[in-house]
PDB file of N, CA and C in Angstrom:
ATOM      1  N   UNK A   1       0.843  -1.177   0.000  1.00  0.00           N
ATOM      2  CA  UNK A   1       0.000   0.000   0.000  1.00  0.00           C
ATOM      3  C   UNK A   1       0.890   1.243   0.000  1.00  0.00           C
ATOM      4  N   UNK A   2       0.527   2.495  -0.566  1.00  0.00           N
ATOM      5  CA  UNK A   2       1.240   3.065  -0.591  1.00  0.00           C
ATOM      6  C   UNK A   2       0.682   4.603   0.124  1.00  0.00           C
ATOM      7  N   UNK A   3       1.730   5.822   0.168  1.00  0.00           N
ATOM      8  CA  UNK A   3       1.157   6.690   1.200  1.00  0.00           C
ATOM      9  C   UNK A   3      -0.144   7.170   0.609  1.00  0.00           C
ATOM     10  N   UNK A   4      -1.122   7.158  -0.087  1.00  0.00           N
ATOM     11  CA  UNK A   4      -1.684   7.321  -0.538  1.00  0.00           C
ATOM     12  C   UNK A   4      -3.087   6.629  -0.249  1.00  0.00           C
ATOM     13  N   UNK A   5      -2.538   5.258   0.140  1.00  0.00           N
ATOM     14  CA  UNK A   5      -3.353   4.186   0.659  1.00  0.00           C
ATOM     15  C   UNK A   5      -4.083   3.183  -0.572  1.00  0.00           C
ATOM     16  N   UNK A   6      -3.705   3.291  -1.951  1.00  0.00           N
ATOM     17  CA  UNK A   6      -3.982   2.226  -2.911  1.00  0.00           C
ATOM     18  C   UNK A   6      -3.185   1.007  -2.655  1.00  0.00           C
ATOM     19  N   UNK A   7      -3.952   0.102  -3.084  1.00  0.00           N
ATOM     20  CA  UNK A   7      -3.566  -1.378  -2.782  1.00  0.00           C
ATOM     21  C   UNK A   7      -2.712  -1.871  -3.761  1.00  0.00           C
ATOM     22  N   UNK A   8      -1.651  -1.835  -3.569  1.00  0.00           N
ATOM     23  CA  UNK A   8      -0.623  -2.239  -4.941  1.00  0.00           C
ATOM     24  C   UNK A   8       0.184  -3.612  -3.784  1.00  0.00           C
ATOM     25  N   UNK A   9      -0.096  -4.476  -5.060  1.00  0.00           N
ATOM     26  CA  UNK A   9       0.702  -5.621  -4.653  1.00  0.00           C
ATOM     27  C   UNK A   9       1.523  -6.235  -6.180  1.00  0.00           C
ATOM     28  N   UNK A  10       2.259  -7.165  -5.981  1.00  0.00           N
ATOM     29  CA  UNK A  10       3.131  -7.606  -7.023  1.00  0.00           C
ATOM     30  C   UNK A  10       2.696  -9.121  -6.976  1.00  0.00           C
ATOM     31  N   UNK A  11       2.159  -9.330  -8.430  1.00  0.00           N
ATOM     32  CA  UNK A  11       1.214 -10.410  -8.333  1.00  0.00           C
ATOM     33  C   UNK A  11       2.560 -11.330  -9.357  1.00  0.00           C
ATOM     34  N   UNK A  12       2.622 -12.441  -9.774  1.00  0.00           N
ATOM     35  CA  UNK A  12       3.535 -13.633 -10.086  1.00  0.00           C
ATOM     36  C   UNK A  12       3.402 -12.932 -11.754  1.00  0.00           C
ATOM     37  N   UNK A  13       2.504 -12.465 -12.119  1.00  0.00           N
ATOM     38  CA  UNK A  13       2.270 -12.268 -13.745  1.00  0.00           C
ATOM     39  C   UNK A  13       2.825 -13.131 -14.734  1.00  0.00           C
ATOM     40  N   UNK A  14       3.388 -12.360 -15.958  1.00  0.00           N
ATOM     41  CA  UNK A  14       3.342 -13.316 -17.117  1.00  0.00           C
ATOM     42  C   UNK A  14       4.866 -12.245 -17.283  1.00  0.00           C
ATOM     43  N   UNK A  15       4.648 -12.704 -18.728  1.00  0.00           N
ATOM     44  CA  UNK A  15       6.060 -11.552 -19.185  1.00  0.00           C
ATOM     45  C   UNK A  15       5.637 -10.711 -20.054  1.00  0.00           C
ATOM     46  N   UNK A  16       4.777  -9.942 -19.619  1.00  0.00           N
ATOM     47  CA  UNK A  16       3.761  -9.102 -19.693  1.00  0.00           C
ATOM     48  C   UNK A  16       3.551  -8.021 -18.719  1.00  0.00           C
ATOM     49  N   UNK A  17       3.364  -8.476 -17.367  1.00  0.00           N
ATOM     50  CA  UNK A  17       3.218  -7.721 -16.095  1.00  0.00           C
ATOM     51  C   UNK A  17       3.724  -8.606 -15.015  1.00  0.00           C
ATOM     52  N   UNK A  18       4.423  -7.588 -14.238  1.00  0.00           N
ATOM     53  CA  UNK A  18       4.088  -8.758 -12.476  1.00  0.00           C
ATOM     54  C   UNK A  18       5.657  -9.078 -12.573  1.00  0.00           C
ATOM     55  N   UNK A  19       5.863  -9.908 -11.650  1.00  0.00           N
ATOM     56  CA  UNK A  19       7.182 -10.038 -10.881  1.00  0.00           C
ATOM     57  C   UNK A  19       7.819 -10.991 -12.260  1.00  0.00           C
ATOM     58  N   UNK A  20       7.054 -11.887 -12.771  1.00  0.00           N
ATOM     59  CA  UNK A  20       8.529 -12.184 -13.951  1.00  0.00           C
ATOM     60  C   UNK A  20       8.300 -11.475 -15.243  1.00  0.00           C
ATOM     61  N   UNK A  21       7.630 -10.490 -15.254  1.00  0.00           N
ATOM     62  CA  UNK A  21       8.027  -9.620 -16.340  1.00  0.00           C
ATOM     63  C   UNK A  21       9.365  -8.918 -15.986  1.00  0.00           C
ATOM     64  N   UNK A  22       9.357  -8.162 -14.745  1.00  0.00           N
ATOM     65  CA  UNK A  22      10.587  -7.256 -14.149  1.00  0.00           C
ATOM     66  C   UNK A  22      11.562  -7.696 -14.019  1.00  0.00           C
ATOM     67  N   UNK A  23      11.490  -9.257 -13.663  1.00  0.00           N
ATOM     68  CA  UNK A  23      12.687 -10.116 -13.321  1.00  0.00           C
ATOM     69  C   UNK A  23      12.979 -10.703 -14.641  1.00  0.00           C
ATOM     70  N   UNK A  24      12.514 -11.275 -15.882  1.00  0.00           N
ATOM     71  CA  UNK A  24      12.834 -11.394 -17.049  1.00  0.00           C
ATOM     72  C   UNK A  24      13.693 -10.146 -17.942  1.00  0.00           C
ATOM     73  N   UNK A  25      12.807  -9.587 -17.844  1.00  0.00           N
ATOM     74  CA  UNK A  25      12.589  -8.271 -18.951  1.00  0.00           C
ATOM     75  C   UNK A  25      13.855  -7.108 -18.255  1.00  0.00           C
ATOM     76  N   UNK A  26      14.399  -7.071 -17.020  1.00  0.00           N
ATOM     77  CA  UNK A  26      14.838  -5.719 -16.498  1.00  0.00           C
ATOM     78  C   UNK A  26      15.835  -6.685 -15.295  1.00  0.00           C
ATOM     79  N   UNK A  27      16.026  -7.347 -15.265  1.00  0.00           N
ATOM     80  CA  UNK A  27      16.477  -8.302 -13.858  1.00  0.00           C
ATOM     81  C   UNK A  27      16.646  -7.290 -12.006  1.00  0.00           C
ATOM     82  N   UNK A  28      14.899  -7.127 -12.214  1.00  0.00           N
ATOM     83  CA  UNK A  28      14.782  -6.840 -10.897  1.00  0.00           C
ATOM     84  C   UNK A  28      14.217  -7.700 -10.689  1.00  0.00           C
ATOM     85  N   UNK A  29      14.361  -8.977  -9.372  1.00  0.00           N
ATOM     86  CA  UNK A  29      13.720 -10.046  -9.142  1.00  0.00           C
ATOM     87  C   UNK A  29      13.369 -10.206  -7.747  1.00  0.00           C
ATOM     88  N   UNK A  30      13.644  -9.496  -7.070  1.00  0.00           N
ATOM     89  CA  UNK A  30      13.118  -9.290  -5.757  1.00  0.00           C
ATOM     90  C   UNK A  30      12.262  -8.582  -4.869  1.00  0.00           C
ATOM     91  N   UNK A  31      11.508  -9.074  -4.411  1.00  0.00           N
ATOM     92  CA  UNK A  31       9.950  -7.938  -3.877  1.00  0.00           C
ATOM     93  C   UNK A  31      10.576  -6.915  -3.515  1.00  0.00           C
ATOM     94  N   UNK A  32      11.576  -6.791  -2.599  1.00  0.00           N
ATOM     95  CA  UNK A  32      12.022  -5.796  -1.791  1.00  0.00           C
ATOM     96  C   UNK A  32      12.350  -4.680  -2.467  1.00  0.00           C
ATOM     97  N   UNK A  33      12.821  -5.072  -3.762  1.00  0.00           N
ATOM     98  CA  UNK A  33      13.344  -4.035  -4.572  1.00  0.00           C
ATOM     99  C   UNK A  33      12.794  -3.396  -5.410  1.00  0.00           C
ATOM    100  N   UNK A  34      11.387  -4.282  -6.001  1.00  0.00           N
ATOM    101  CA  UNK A  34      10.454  -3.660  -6.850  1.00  0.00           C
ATOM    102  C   UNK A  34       9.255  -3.030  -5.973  1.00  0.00           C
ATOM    103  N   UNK A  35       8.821  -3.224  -4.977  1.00  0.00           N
ATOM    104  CA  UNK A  35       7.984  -2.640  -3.733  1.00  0.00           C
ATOM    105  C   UNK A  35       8.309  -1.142  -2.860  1.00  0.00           C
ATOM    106  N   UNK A  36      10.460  -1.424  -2.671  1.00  0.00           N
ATOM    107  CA  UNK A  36      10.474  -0.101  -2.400  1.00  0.00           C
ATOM    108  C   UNK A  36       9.971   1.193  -2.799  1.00  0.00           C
ATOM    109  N   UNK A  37      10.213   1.501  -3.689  1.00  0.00           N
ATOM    110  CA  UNK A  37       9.298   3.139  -4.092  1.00  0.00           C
ATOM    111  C   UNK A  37       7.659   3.294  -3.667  1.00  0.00           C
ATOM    112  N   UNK A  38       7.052   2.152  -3.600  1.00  0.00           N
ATOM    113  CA  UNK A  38       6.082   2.457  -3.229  1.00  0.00           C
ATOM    114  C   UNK A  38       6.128   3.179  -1.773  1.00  0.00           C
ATOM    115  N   UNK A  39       6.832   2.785  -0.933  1.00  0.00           N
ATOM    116  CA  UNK A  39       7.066   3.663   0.142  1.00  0.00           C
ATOM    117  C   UNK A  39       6.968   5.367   0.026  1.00  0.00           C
ATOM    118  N   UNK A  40       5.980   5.537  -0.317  1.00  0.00           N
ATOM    119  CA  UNK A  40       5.650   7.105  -0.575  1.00  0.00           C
ATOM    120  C   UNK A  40       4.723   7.395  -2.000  1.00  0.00           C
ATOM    121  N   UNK A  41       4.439   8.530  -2.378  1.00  0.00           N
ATOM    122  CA  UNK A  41       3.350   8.918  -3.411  1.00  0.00           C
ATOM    123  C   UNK A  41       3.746   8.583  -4.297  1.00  0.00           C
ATOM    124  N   UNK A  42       2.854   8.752  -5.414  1.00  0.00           N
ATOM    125  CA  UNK A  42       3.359   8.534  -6.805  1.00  0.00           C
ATOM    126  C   UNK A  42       3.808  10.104  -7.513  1.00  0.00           C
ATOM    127  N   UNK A  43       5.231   9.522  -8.521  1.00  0.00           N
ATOM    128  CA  UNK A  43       5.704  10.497  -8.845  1.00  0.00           C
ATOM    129  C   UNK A  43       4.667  11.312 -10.063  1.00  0.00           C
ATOM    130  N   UNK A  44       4.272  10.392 -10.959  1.00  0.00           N
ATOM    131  CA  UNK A  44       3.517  10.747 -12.112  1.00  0.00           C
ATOM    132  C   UNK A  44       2.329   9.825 -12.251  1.00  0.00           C
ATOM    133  N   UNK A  45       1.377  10.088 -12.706  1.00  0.00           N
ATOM    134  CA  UNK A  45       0.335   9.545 -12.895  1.00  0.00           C
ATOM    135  C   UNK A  45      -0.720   9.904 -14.127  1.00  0.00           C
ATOM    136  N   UNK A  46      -0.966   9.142 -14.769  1.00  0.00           N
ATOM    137  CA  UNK A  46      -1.937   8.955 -15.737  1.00  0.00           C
ATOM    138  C   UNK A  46      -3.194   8.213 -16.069  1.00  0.00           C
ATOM    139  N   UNK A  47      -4.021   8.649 -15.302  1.00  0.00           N
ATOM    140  CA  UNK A  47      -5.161   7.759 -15.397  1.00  0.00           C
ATOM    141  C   UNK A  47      -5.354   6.976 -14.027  1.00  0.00           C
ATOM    142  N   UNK A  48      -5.547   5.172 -14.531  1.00  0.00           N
ATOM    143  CA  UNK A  48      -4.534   4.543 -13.006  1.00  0.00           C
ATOM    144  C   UNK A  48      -4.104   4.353 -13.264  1.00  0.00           C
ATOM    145  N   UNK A  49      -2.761   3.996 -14.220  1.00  0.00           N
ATOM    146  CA  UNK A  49      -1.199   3.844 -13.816  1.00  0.00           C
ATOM    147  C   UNK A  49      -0.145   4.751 -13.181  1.00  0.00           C
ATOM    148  N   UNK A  50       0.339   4.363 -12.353  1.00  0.00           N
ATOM    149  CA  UNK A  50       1.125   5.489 -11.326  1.00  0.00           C
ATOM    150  C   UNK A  50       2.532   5.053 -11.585  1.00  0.00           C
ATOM    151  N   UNK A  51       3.402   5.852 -11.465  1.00  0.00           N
ATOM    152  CA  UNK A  51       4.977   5.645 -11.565  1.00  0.00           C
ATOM    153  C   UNK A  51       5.331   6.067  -9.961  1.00  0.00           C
ATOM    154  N   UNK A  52       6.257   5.316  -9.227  1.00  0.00           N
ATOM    155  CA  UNK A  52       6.792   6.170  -8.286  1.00  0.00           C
ATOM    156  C   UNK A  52       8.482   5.239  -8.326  1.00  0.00           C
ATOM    157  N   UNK A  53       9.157   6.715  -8.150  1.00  0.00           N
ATOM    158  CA  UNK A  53      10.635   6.908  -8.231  1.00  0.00           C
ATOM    159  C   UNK A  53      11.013   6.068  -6.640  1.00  0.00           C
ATOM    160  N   UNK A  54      11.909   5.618  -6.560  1.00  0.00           N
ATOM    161  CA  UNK A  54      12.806   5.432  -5.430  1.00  0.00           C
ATOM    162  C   UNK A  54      14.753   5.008  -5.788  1.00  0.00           C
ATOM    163  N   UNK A  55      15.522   5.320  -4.586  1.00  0.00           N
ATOM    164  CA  UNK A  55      16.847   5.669  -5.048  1.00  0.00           C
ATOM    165  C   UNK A  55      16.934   4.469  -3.816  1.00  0.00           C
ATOM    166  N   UNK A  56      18.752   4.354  -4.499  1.00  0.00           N
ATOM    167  CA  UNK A  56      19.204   3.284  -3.584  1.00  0.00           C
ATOM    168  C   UNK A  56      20.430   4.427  -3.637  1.00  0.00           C
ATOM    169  N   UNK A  57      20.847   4.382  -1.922  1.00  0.00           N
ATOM    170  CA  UNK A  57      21.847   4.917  -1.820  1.00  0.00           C
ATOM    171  C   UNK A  57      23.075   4.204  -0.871  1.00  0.00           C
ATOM    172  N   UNK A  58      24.055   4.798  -0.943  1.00  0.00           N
ATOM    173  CA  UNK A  58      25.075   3.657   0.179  1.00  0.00           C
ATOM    174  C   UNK A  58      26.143   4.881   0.496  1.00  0.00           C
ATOM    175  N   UNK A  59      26.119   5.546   1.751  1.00  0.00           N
ATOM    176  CA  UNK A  59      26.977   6.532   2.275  1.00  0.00           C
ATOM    177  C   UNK A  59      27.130   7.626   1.989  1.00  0.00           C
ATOM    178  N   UNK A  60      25.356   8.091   1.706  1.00  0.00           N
ATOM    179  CA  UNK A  60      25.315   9.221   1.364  1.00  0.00           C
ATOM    180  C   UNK A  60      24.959   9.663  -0.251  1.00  0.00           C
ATOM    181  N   UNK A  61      25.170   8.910  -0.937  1.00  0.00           N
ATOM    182  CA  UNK A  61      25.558   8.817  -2.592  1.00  0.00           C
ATOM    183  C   UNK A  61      24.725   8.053  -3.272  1.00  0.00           C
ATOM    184  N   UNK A  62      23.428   8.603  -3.588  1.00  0.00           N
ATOM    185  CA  UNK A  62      22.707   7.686  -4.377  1.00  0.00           C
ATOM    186  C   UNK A  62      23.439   6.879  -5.788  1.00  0.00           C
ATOM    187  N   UNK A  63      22.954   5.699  -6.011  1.00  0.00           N
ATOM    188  CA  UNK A  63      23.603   4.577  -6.867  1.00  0.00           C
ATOM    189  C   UNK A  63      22.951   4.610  -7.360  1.00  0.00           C
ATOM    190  N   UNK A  64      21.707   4.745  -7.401  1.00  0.00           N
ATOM    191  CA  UNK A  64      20.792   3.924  -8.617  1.00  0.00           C
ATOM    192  C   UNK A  64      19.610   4.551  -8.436  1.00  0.00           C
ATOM    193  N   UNK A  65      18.506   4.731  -9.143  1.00  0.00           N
ATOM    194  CA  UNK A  65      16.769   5.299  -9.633  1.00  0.00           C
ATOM    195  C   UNK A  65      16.317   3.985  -9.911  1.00  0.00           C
ATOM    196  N   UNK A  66      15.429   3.506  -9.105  1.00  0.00           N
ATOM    197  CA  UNK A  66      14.627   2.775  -9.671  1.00  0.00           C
ATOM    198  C   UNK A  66      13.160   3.354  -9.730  1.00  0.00           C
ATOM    199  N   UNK A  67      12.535   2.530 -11.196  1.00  0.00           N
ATOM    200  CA  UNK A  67      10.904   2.498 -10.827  1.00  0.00           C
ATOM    201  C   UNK A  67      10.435   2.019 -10.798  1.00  0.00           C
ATOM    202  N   UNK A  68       8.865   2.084 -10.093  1.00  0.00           N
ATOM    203  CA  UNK A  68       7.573   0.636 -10.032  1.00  0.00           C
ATOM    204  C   UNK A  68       6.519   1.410 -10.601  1.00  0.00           C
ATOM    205  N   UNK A  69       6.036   0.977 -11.548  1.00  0.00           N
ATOM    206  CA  UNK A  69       5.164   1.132 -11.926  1.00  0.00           C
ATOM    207  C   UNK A  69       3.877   0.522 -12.186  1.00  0.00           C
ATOM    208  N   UNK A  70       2.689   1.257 -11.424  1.00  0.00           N
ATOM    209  CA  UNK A  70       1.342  -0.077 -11.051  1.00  0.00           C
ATOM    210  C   UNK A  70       0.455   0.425 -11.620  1.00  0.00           C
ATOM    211  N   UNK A  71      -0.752  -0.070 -11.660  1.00  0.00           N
ATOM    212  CA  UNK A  71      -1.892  -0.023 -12.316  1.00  0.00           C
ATOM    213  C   UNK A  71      -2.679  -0.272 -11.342  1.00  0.00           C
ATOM    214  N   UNK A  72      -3.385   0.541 -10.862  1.00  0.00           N
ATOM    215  CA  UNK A  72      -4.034   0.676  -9.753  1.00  0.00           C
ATOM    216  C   UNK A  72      -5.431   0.393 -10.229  1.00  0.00           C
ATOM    217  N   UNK A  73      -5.530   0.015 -11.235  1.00  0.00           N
ATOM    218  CA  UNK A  73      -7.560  -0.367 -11.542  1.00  0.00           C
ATOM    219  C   UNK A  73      -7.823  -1.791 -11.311  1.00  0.00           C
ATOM    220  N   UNK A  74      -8.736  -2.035 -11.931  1.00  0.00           N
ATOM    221  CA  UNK A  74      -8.503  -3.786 -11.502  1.00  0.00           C
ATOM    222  C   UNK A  74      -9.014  -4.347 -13.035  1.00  0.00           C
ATOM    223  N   UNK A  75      -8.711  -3.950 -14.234  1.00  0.00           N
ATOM    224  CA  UNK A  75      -8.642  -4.498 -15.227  1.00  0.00           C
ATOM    225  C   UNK A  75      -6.956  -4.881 -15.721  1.00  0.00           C
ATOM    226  N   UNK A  76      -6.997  -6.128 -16.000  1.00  0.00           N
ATOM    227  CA  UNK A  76      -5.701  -6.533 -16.489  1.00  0.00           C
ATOM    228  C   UNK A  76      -5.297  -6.628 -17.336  1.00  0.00           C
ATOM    229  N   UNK A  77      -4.509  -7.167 -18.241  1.00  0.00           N
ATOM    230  CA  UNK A  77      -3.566  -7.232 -19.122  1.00  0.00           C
ATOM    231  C   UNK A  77      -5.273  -8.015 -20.097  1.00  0.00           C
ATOM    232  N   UNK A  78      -5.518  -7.246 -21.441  1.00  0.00           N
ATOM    233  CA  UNK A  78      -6.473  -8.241 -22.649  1.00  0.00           C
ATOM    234  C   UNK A  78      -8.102  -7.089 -21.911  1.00  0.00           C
ATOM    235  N   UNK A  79      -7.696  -6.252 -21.095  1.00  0.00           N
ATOM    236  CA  UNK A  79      -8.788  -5.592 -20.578  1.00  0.00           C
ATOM    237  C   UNK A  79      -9.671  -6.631 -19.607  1.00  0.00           C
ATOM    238  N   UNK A  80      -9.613  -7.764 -18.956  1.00  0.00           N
ATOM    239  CA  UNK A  80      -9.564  -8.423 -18.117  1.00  0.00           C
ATOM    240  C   UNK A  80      -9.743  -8.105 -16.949  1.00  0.00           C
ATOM    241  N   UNK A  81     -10.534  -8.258 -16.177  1.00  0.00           N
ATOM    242  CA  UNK A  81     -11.039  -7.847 -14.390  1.00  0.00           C
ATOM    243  C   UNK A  81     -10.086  -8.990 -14.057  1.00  0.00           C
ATOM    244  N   UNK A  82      -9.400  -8.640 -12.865  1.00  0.00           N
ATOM    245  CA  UNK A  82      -8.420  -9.422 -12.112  1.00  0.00           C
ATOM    246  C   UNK A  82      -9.415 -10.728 -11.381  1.00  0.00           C
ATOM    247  N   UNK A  83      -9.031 -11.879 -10.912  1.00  0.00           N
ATOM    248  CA  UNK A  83      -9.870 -12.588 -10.422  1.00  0.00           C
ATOM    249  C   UNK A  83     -10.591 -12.652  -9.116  1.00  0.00           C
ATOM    250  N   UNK A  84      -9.067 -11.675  -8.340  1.00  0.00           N
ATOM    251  CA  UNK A  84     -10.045 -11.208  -7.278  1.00  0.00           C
ATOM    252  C   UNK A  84     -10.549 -10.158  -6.608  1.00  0.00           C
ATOM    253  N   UNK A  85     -10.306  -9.387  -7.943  1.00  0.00           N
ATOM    254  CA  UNK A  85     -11.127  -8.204  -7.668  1.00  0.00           C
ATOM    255  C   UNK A  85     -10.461  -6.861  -7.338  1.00  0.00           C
ATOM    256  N   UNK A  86      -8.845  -7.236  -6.846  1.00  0.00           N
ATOM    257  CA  UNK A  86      -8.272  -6.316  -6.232  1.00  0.00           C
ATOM    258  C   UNK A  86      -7.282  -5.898  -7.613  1.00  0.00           C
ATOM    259  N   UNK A  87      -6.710  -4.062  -7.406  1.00  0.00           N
ATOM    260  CA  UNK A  87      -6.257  -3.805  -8.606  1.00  0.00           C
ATOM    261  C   UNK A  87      -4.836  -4.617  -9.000  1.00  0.00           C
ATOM    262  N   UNK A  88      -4.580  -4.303 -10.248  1.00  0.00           N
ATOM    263  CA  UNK A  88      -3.714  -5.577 -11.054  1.00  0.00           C
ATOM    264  C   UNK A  88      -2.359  -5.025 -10.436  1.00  0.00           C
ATOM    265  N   UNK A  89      -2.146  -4.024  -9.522  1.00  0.00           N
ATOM    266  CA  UNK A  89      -0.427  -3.799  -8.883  1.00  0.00           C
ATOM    267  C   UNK A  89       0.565  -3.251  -9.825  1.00  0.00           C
ATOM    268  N   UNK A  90       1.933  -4.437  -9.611  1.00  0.00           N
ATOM    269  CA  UNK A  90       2.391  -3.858 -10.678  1.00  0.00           C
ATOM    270  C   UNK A  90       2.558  -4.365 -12.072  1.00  0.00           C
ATOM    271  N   UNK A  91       2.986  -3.519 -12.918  1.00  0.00           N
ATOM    272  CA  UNK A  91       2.849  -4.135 -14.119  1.00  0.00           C
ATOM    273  C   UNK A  91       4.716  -4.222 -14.175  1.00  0.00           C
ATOM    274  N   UNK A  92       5.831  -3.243 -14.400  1.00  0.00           N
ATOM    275  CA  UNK A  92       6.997  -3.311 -14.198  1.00  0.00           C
ATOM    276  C   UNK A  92       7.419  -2.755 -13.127  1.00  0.00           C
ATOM    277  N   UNK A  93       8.881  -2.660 -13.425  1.00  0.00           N
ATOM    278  CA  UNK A  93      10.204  -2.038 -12.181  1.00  0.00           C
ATOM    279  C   UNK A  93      11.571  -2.220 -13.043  1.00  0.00           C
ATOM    280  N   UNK A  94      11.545  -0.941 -12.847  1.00  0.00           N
ATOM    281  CA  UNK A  94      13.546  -1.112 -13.434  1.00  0.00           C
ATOM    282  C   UNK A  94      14.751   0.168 -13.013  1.00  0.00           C
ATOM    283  N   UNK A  95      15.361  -0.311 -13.331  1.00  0.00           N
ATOM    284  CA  UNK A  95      16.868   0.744 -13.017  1.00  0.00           C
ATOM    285  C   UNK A  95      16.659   1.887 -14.018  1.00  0.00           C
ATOM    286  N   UNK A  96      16.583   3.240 -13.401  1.00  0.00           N
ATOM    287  CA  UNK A  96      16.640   4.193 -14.404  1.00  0.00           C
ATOM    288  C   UNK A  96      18.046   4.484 -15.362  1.00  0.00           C
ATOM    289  N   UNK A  97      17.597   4.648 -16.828  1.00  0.00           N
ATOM    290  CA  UNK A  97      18.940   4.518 -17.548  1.00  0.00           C
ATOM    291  C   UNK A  97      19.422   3.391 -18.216  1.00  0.00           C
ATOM    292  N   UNK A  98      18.952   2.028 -17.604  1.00  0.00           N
ATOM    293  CA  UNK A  98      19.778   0.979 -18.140  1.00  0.00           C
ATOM    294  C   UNK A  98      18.471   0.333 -17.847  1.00  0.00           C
ATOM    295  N   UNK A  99      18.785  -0.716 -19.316  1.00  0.00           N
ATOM    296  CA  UNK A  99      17.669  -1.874 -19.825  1.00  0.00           C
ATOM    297  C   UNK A  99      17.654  -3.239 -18.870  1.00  0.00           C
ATOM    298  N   UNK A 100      19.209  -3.575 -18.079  1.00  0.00           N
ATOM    299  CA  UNK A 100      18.873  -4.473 -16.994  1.00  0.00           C
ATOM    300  C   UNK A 100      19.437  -3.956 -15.374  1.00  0.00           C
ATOM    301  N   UNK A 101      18.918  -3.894 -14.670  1.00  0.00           N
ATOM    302  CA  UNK A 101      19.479  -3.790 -13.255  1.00  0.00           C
ATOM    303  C   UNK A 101      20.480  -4.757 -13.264  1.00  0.00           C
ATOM    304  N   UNK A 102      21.881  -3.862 -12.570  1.00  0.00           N
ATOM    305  CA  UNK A 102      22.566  -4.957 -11.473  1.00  0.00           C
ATOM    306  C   UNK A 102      22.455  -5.715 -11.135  1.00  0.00           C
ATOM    307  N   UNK A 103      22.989  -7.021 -10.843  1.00  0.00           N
ATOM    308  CA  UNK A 103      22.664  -7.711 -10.142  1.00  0.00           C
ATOM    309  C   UNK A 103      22.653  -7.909  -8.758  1.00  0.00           C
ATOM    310  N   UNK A 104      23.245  -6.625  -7.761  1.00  0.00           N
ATOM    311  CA  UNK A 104      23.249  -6.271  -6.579  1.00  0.00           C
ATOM    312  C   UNK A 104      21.475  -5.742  -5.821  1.00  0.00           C
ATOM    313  N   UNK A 105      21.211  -4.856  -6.949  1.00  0.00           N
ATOM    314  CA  UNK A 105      19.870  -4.472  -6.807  1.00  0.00           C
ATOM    315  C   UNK A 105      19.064  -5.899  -6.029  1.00  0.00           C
ATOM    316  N   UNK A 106      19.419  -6.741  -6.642  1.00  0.00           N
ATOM    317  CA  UNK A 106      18.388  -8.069  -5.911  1.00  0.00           C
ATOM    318  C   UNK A 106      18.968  -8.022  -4.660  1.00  0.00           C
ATOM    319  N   UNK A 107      20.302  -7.807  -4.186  1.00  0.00           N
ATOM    320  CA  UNK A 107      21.120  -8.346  -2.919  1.00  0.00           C
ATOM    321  C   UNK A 107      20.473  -7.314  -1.859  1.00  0.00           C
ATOM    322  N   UNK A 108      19.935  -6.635  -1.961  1.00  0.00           N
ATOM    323  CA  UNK A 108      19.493  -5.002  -0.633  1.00  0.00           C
ATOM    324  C   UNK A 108      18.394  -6.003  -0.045  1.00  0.00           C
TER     325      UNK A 108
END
């Protein structure tokens, strides 16, 4: 959930949306890492899909931008109502700048 209080969760998806799209497609493969940004508002928003920014930093010095980006309605991927009703979360997450995350990004 985020400060906002929408229900965003990271559902298993396809390679399409959802945790092995991000982890295929961008090699972010870990909740922790695609969930962080939600920790606060969304940066941009269009409709319901929301973007929110979060940084990884280590001694002061941010390393890295990541984003999550969710879909806060509850129609899914083919225009599809989710099965249970709750909105479809996220769809991606990635390292700003570069087509795959680190492979440290999973290690935080």
């Amino acid at each position: 959930m985020d400060w906002d209080h929408y229900d965003i969760r990271t559902r298993r998806g396809t390679d399409d949306f959802g945790l092995e799209h991000t982890c295929s497609k961008h090699n972010m493969c870990t909740q922790k890492a695609i969930t962080a940004p939600y920790n606060g508002k969304a940066d941009r928003v269009r409709g319901s899909r929301a973007e929110y920014d979060g940084v990884i930093a280590s001694g002061g010095t941010v390393r890295m931008t990541i984003t999550s980006v969710a879909e806060r309605g509850e129609r899914g991927p083919n225009g599809q109502n989710t099965p249970d009703g709750r909105p479809v979360g996220t769809v991606t997450a990635f390292c700003r700048g570069q087509t795959l995350c680190p492979d440290w990004v999973n290690q935080l």
